[in-house]
PDB file of N, CA and C in Angstrom:
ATOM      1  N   UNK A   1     -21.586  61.363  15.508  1.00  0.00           N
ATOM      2  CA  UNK A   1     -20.761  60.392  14.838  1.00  0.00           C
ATOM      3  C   UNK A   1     -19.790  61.146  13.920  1.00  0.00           C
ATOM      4  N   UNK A   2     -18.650  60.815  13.712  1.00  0.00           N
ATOM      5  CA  UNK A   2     -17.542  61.519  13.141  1.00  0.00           C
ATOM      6  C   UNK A   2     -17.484  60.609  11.824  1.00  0.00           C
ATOM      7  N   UNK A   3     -17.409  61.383  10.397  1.00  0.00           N
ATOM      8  CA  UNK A   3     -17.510  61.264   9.384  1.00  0.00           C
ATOM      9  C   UNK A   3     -16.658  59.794   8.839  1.00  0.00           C
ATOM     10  N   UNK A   4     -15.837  59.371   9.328  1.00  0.00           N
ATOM     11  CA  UNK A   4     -15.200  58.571   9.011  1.00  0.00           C
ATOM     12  C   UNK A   4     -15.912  57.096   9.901  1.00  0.00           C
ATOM     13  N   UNK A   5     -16.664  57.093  10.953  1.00  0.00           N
ATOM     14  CA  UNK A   5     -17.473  56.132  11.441  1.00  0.00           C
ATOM     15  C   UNK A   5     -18.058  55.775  10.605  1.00  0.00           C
ATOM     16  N   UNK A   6     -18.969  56.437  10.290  1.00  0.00           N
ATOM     17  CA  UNK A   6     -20.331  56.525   9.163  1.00  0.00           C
ATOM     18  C   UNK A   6     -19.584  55.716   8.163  1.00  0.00           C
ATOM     19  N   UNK A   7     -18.503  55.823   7.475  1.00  0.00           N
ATOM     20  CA  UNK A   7     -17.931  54.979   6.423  1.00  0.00           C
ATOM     21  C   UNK A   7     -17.367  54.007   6.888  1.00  0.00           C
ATOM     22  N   UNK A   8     -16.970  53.387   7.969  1.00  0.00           N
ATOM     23  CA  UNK A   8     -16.780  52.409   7.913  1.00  0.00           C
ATOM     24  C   UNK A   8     -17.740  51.303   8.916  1.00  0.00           C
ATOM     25  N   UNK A   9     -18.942  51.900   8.904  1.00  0.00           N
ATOM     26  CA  UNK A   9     -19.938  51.191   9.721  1.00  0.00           C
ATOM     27  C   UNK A   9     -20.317  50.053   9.044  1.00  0.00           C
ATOM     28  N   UNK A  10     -20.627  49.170   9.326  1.00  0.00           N
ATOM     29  CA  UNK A  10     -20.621  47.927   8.678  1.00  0.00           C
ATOM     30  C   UNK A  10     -20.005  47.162   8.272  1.00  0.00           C
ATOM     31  N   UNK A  11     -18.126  47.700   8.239  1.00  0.00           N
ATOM     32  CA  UNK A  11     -17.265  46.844   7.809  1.00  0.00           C
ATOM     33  C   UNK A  11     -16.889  45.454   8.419  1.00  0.00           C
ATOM     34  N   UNK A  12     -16.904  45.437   9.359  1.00  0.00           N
ATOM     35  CA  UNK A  12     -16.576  44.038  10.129  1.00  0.00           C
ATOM     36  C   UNK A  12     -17.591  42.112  10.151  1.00  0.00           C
ATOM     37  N   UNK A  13     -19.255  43.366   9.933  1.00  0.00           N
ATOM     38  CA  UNK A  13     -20.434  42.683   9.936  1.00  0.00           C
ATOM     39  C   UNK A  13     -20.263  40.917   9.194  1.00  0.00           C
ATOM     40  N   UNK A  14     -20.934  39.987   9.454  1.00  0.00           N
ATOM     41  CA  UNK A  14     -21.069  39.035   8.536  1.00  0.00           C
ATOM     42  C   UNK A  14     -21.380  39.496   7.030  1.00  0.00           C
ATOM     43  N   UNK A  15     -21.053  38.692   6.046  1.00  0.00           N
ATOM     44  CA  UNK A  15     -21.498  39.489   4.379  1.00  0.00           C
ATOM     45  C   UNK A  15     -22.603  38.144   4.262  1.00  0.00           C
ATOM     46  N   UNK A  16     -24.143  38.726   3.592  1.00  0.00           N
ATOM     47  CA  UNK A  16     -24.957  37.654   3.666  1.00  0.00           C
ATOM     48  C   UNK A  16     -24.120  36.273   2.332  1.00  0.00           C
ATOM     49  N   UNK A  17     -23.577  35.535   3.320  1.00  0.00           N
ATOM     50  CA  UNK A  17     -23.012  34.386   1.992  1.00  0.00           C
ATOM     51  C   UNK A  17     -23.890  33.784   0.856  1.00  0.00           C
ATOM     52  N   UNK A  18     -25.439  34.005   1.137  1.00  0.00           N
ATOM     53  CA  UNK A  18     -25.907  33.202   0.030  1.00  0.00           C
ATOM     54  C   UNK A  18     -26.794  34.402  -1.124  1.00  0.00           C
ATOM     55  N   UNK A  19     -26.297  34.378  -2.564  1.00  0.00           N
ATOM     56  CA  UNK A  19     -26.877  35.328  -2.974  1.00  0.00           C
ATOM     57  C   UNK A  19     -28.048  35.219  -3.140  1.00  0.00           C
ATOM     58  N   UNK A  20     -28.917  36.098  -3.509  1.00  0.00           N
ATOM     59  CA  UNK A  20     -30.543  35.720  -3.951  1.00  0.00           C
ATOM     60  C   UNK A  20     -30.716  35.098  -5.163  1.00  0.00           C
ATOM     61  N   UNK A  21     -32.039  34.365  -4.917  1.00  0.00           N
ATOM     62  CA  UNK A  21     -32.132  33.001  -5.503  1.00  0.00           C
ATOM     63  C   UNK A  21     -32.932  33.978  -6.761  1.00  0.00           C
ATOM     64  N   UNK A  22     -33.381  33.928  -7.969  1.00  0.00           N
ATOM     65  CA  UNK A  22     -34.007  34.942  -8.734  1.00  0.00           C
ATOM     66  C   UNK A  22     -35.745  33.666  -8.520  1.00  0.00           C
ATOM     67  N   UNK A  23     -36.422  34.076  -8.371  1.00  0.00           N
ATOM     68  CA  UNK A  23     -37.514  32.743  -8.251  1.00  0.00           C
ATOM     69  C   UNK A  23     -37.829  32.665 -10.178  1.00  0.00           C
ATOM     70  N   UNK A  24     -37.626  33.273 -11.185  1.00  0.00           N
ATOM     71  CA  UNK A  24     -38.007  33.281 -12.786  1.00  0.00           C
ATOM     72  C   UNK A  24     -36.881  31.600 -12.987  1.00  0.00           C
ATOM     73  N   UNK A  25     -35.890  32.303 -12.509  1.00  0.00           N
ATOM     74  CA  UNK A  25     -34.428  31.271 -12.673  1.00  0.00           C
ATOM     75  C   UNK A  25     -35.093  29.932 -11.787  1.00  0.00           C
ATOM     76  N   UNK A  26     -35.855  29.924 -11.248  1.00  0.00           N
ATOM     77  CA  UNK A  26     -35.883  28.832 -10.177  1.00  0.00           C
ATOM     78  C   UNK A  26     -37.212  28.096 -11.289  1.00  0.00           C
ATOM     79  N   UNK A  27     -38.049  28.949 -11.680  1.00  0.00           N
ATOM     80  CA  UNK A  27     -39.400  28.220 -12.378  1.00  0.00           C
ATOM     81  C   UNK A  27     -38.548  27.668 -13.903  1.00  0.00           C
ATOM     82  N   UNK A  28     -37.999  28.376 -14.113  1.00  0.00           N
ATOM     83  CA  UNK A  28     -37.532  27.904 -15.672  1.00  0.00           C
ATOM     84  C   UNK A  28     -36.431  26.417 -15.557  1.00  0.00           C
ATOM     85  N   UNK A  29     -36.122  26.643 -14.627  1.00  0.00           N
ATOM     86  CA  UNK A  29     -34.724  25.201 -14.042  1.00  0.00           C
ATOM     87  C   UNK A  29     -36.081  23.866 -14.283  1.00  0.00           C
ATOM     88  N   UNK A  30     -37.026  24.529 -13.215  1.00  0.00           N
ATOM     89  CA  UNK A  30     -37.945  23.606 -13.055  1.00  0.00           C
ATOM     90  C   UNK A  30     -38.840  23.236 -14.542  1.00  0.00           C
ATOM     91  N   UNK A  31     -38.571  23.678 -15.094  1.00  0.00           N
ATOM     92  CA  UNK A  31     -39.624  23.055 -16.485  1.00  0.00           C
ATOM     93  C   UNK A  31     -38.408  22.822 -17.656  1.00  0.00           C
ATOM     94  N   UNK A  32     -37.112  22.549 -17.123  1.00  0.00           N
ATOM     95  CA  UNK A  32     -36.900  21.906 -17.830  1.00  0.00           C
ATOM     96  C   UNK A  32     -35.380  22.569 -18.498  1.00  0.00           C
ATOM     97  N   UNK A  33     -35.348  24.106 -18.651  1.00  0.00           N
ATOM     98  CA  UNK A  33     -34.356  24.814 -18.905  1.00  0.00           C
ATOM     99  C   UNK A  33     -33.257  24.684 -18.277  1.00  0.00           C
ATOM    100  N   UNK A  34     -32.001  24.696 -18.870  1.00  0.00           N
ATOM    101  CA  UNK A  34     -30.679  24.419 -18.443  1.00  0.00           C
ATOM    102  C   UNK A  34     -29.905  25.858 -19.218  1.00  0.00           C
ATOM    103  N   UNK A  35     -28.972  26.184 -17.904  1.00  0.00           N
ATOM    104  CA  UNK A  35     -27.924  27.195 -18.130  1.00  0.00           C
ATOM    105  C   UNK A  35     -26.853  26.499 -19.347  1.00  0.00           C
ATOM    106  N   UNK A  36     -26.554  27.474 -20.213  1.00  0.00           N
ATOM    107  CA  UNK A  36     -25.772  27.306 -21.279  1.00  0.00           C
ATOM    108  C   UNK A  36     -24.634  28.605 -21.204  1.00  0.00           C
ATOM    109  N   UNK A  37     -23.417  28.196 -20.577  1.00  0.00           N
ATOM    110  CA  UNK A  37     -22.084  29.125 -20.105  1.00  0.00           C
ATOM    111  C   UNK A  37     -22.272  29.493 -21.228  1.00  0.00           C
ATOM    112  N   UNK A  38     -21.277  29.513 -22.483  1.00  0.00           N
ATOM    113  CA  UNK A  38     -21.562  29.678 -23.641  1.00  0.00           C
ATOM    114  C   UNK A  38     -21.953  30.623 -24.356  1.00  0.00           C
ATOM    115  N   UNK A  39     -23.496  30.612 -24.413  1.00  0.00           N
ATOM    116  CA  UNK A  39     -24.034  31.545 -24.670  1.00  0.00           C
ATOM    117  C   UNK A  39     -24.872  32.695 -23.743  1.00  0.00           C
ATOM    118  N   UNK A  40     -24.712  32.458 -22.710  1.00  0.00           N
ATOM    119  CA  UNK A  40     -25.211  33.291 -21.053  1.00  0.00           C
ATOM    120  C   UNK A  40     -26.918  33.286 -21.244  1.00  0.00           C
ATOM    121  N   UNK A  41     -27.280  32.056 -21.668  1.00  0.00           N
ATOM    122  CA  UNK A  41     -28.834  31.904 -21.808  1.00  0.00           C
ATOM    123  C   UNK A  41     -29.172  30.592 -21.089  1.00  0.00           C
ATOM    124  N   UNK A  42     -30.705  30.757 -20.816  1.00  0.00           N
ATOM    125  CA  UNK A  42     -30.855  29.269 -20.349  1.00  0.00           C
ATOM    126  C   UNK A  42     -31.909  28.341 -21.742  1.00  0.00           C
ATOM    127  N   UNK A  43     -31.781  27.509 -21.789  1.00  0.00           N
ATOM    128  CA  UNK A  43     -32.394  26.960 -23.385  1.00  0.00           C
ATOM    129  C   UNK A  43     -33.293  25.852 -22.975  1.00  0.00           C
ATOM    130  N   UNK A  44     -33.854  24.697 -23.890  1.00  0.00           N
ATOM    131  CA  UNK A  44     -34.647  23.652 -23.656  1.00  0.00           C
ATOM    132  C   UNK A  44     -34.910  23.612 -24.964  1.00  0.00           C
ATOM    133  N   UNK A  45     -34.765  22.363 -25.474  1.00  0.00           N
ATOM    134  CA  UNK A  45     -35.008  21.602 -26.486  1.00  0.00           C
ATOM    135  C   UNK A  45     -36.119  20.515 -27.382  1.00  0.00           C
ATOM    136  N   UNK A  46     -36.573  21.291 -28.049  1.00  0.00           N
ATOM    137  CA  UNK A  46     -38.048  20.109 -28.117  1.00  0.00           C
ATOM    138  C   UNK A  46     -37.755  19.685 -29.621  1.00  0.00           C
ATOM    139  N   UNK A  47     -38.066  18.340 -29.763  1.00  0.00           N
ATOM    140  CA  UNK A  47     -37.684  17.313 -31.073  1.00  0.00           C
ATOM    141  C   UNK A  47     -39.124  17.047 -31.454  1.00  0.00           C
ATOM    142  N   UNK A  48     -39.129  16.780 -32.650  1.00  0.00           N
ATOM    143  CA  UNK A  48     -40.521  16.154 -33.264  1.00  0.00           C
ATOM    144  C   UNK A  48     -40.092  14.892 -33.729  1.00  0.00           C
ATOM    145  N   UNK A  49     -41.130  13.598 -33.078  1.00  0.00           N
ATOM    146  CA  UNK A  49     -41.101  12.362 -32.998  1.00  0.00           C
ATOM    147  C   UNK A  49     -40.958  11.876 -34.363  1.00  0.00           C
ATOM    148  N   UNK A  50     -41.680  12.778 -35.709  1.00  0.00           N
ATOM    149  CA  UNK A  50     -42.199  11.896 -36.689  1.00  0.00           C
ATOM    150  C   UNK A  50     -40.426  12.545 -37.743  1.00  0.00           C
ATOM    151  N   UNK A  51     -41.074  11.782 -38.818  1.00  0.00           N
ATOM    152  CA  UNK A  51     -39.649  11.985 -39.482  1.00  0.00           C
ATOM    153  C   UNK A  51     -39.976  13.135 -40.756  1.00  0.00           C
ATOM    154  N   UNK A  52     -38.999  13.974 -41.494  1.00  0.00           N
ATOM    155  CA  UNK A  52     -37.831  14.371 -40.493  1.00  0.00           C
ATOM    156  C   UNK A  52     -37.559  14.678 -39.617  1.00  0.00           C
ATOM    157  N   UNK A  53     -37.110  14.402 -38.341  1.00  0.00           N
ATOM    158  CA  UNK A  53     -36.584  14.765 -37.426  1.00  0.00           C
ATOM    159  C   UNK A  53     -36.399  16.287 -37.704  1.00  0.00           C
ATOM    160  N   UNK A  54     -36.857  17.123 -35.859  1.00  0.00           N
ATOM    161  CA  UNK A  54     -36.519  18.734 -36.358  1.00  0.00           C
ATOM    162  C   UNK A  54     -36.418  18.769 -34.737  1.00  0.00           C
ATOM    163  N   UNK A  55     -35.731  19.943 -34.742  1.00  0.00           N
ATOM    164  CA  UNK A  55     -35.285  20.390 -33.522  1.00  0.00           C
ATOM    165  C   UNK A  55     -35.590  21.984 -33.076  1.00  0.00           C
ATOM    166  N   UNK A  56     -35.692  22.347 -32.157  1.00  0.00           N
ATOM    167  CA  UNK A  56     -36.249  23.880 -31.993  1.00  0.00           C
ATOM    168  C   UNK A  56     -35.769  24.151 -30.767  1.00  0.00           C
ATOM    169  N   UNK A  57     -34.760  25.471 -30.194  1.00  0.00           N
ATOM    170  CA  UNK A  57     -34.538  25.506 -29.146  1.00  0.00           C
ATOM    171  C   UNK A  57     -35.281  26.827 -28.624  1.00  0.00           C
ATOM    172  N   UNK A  58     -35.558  26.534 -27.483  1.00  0.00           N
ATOM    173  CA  UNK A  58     -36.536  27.718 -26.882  1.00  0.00           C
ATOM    174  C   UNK A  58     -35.578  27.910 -25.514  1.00  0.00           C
ATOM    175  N   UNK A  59     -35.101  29.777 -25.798  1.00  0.00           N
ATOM    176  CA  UNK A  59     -34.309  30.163 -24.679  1.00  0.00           C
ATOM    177  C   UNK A  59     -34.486  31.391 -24.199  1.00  0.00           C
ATOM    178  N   UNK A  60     -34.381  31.731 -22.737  1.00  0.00           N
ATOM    179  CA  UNK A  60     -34.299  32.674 -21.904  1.00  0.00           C
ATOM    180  C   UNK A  60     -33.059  33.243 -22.018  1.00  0.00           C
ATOM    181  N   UNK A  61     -32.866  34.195 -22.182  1.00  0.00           N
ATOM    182  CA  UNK A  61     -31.872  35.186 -22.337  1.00  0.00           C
ATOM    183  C   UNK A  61     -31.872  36.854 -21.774  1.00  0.00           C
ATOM    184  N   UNK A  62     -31.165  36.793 -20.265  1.00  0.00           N
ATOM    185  CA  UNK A  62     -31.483  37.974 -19.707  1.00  0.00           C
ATOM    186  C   UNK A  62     -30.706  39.647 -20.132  1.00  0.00           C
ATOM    187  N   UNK A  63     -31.322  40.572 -20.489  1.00  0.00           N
ATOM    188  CA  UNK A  63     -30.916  41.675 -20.614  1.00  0.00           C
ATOM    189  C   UNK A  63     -30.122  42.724 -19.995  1.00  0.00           C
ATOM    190  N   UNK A  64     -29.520  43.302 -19.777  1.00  0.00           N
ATOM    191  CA  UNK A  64     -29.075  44.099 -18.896  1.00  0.00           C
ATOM    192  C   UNK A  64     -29.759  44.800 -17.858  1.00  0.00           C
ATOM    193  N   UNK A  65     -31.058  45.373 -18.358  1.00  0.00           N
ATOM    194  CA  UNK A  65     -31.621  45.935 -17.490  1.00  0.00           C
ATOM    195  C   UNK A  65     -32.506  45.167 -16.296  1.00  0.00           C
ATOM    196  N   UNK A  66     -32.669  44.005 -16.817  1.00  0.00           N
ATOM    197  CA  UNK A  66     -33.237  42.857 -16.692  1.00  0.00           C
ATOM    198  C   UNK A  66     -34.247  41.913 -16.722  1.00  0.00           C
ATOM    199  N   UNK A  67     -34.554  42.316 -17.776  1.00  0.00           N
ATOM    200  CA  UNK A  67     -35.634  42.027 -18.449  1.00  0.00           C
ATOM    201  C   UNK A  67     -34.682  40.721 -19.312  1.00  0.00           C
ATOM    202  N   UNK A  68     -36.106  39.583 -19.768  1.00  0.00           N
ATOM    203  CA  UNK A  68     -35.638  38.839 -20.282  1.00  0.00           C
ATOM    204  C   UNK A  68     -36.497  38.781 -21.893  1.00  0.00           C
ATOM    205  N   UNK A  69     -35.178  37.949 -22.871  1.00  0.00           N
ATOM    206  CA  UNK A  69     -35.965  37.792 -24.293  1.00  0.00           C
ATOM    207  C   UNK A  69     -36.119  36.442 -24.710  1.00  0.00           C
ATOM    208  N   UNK A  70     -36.875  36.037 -25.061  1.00  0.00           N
ATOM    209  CA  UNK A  70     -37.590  34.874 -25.199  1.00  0.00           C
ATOM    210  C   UNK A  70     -37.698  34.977 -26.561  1.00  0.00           C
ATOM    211  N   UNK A  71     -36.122  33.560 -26.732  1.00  0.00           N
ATOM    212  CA  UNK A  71     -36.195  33.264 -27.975  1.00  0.00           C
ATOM    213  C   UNK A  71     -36.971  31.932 -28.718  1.00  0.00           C
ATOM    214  N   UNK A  72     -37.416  31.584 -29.812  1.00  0.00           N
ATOM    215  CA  UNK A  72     -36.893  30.289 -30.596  1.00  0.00           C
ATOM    216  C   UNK A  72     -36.104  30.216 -31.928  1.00  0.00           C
ATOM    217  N   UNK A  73     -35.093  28.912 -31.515  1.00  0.00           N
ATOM    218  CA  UNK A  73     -33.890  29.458 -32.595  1.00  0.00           C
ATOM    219  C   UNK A  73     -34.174  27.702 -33.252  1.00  0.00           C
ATOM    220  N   UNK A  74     -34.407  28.155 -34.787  1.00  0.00           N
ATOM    221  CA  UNK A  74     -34.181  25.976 -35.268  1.00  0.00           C
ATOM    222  C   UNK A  74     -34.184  26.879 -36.888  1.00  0.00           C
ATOM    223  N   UNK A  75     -34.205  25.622 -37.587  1.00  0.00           N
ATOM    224  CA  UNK A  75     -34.101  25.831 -38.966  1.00  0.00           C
ATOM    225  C   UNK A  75     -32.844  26.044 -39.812  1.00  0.00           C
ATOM    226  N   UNK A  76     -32.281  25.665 -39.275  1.00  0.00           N
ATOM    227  CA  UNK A  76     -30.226  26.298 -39.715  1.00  0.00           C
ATOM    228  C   UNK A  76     -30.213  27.113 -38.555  1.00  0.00           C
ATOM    229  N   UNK A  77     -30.366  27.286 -37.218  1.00  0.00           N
ATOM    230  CA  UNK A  77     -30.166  28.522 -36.425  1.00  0.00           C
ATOM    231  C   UNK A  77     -30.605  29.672 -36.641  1.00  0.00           C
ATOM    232  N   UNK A  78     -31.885  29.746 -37.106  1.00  0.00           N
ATOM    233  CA  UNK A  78     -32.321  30.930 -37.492  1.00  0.00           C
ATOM    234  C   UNK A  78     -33.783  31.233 -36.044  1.00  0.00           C
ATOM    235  N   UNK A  79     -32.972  32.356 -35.822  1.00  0.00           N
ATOM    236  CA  UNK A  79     -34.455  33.046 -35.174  1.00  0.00           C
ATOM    237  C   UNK A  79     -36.055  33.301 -35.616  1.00  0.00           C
ATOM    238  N   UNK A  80     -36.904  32.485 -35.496  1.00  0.00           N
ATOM    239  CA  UNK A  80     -37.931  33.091 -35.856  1.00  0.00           C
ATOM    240  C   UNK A  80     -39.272  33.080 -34.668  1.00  0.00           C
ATOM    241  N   UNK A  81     -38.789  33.745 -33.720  1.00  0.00           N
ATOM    242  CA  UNK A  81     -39.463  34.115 -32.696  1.00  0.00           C
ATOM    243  C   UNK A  81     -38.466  34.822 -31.223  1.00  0.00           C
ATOM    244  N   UNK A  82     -38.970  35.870 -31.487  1.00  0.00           N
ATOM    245  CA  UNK A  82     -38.293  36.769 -30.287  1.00  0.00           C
ATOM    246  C   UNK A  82     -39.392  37.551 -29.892  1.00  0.00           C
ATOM    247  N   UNK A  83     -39.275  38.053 -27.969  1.00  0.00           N
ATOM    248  CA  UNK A  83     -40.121  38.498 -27.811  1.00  0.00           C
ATOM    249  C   UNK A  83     -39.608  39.157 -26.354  1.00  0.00           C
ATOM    250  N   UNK A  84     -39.524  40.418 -26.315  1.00  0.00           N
ATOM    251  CA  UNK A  84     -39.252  40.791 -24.864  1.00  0.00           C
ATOM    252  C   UNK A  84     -40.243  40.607 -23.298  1.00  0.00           C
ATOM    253  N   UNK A  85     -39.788  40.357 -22.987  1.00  0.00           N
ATOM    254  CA  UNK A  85     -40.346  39.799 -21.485  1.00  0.00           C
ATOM    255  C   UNK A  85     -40.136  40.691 -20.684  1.00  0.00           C
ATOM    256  N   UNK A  86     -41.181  41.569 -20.396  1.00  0.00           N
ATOM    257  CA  UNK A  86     -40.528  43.128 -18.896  1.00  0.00           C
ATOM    258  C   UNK A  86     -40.285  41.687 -17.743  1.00  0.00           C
ATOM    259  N   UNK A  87     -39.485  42.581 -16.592  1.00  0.00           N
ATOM    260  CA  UNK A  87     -39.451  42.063 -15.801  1.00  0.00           C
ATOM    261  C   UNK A  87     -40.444  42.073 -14.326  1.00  0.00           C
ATOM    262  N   UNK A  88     -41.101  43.512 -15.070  1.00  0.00           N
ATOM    263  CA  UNK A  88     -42.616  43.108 -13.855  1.00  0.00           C
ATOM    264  C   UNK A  88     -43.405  42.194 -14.264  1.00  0.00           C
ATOM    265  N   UNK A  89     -43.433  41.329 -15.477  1.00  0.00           N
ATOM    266  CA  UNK A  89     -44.504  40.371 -16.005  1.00  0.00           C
ATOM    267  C   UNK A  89     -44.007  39.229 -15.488  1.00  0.00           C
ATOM    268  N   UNK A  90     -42.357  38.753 -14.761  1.00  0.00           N
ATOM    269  CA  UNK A  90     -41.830  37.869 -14.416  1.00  0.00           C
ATOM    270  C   UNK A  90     -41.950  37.135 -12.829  1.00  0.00           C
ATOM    271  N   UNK A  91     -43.063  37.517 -12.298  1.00  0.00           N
ATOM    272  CA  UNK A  91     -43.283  37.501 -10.790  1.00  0.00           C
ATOM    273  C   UNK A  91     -43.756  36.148 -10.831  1.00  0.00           C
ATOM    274  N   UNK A  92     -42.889  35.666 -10.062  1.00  0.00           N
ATOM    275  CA  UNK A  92     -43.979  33.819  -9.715  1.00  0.00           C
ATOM    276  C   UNK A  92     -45.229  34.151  -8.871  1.00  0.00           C
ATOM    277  N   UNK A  93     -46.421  33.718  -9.735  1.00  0.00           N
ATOM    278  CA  UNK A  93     -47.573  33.560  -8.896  1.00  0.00           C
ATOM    279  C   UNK A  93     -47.943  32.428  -8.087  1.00  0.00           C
ATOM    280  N   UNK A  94     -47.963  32.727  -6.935  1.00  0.00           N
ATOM    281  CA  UNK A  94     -48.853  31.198  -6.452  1.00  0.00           C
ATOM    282  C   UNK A  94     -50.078  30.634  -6.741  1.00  0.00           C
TER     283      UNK A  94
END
């Protein structure tokens, strides 16, 4: 094969159109979490029935490497719970 084959082997091929689904992204949709453009996190919101009224948002927020951090943000927007999540601990079990 002549060096310039080799580089363009595969060019013509179908490109797989559908990207991979992440299955973490698929369990968290499912309990409730919603993508927030915004802030590039996914969040969910829990209220307390009795009064005062309080609010607490609990969000997934993925890292670069890809690992995710698992926040809760309430109180004036204040963080008081963060926690890194490896991404080998992120495997859906059946």
């Amino acid at each position: 094969m002549v060096w310039w084959e080799n580089l363009l082997s595969g060019f013509n091929q179908p490109a797989n159109s559908e990207p991979e689904i992440d299955p973490f992204i698929v369990e968290i949709e499912a309990k409730g979490y919603k993508y927030d453009r915004d802030n590039e996190w996914y969040e969910r919101t829990w209220t307390t029935e009795s009064e005062p009224k309080e609010s607490i948002r609990e969000v997934y927020q993925q890292l670069e490497c890809g690992d995710w951090n698992q926040l809760m943000i309430g109180y004036g927007d204040n963080i008081f719970y963060e926690e890194r999540v490896p991404k080998k601990n992120l495997e859906v079990k059946d």
